[in-house]
N, C-alpha and C. Protein backbone atom coordinates (compact mmCIF):
# COMPACT_ATOMS: atom_id res chain seq x y z
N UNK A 1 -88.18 130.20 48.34
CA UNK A 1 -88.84 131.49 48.13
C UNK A 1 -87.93 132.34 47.25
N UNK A 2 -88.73 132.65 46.65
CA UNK A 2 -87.98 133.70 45.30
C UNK A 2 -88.41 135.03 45.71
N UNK A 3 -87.88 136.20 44.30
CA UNK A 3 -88.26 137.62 44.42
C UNK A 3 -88.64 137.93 43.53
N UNK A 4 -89.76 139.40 43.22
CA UNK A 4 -89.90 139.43 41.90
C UNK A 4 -89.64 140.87 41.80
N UNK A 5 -89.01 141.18 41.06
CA UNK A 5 -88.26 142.30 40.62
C UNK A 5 -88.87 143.80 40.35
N UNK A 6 -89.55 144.52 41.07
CA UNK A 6 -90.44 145.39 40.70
C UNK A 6 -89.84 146.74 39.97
N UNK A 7 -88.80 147.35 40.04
CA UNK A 7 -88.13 148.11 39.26
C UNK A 7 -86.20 148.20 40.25
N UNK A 8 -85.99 148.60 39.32
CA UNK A 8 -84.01 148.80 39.16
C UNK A 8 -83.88 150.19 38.84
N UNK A 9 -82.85 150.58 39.46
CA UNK A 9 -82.43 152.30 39.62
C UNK A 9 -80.59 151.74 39.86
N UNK A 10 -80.26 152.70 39.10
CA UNK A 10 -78.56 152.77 38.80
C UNK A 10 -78.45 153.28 40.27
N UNK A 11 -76.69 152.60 40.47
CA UNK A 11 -76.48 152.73 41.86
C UNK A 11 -75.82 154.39 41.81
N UNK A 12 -75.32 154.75 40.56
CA UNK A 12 -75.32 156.44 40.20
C UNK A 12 -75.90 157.88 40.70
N UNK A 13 -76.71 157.35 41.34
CA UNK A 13 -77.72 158.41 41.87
C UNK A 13 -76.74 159.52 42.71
N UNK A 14 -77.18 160.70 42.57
CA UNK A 14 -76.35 162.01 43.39
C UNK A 14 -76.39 161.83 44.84
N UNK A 15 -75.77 162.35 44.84
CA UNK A 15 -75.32 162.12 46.67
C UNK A 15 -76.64 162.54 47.54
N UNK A 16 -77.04 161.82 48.42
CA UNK A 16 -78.76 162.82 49.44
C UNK A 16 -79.50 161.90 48.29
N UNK A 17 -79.77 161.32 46.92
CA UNK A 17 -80.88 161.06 46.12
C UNK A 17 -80.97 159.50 46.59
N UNK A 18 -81.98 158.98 46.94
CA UNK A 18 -82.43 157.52 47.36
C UNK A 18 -83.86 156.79 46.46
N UNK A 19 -83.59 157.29 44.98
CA UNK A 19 -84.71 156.97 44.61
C UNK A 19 -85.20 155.70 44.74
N UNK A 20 -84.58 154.31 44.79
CA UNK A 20 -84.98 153.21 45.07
C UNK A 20 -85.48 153.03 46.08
N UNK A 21 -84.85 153.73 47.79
CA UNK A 21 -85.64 153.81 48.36
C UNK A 21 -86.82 154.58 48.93
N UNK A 22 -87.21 155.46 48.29
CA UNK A 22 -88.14 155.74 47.85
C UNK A 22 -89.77 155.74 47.39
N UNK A 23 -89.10 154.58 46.24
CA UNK A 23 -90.19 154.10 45.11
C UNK A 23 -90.68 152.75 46.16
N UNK A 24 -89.19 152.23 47.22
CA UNK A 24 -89.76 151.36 48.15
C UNK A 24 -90.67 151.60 49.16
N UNK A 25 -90.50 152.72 49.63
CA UNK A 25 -91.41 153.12 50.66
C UNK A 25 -92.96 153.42 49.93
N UNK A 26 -93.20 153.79 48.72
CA UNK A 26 -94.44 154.23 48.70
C UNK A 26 -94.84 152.44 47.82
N UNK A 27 -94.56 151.89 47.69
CA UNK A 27 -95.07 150.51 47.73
C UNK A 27 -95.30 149.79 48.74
N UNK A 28 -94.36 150.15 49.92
CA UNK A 28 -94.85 149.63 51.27
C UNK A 28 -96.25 150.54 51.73
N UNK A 29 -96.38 151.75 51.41
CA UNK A 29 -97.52 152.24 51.89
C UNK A 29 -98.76 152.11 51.26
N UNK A 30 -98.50 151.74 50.53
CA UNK A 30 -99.58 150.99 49.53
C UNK A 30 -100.37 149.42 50.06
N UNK A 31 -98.66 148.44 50.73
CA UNK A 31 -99.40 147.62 51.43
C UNK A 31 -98.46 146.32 51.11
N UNK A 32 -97.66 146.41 49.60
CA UNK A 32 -96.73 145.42 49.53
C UNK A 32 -95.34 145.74 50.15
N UNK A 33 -94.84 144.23 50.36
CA UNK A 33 -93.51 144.07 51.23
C UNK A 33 -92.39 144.83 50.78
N UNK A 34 -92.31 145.82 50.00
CA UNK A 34 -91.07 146.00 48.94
C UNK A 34 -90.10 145.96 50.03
N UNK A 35 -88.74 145.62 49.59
CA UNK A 35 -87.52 145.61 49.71
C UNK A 35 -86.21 146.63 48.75
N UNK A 36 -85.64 147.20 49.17
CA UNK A 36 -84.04 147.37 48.50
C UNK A 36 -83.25 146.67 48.28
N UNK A 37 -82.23 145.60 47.27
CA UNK A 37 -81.32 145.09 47.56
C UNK A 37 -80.38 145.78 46.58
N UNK A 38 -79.28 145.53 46.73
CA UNK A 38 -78.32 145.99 45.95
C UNK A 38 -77.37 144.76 45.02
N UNK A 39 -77.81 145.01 43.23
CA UNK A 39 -76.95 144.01 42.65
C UNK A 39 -75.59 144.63 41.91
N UNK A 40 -74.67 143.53 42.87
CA UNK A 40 -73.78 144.12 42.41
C UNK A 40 -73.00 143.42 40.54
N UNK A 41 -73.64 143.01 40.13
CA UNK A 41 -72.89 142.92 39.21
C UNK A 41 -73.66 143.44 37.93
N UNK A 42 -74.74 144.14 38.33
CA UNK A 42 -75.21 145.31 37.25
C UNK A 42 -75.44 146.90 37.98
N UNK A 43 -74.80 146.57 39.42
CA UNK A 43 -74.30 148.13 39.66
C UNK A 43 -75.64 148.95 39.88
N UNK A 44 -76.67 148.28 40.32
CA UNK A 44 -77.79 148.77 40.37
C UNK A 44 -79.24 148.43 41.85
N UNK A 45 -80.01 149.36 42.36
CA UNK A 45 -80.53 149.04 43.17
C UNK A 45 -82.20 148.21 42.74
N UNK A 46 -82.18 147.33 43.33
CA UNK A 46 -83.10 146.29 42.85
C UNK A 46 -84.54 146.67 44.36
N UNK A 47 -85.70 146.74 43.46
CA UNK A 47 -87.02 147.05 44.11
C UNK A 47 -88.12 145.67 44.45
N UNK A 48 -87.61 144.96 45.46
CA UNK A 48 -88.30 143.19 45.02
C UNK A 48 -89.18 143.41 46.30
N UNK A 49 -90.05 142.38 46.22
CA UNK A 49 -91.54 141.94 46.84
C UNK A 49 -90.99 140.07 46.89
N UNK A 50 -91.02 139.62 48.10
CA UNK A 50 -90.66 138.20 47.77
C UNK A 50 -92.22 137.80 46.74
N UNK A 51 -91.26 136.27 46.10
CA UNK A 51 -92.68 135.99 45.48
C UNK A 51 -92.35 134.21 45.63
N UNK A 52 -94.14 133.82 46.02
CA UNK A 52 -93.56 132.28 46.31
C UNK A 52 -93.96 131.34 44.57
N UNK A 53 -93.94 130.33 44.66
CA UNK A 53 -94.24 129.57 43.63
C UNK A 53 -94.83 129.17 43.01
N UNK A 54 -96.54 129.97 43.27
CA UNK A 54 -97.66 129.64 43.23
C UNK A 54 -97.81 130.23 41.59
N UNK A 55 -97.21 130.78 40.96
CA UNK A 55 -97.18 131.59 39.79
C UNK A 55 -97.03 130.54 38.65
């Protein structure tokens, strides 16, 4: 099982600002699985939905 990448937000954000999680929550309320992960080697918060192989 893979992920598919729905948007990226710099891990930069001001202190109190959670826009990734956020943009995650109103995709979960919408109805998809979103997730937060954090990549660290572009320093940035990653917005994924698993995705299987059927693509």
């Amino acid at each position: 099982m893979s992920a598919k990448v729905l948007e990226r937000f710099p891990a930069g954000s001001p202190r109190g600002s959670w826009p990734a999680e956020e943009y995650a929550a109103r995709r979960r309320a919408e109805g998809e699985p979103a997730t937060v992960v954090m990549d660290l080697k572009s320093d940035a918060f990653l917005v994924v939905v698993p995705h299987g192989d059927e693509d």
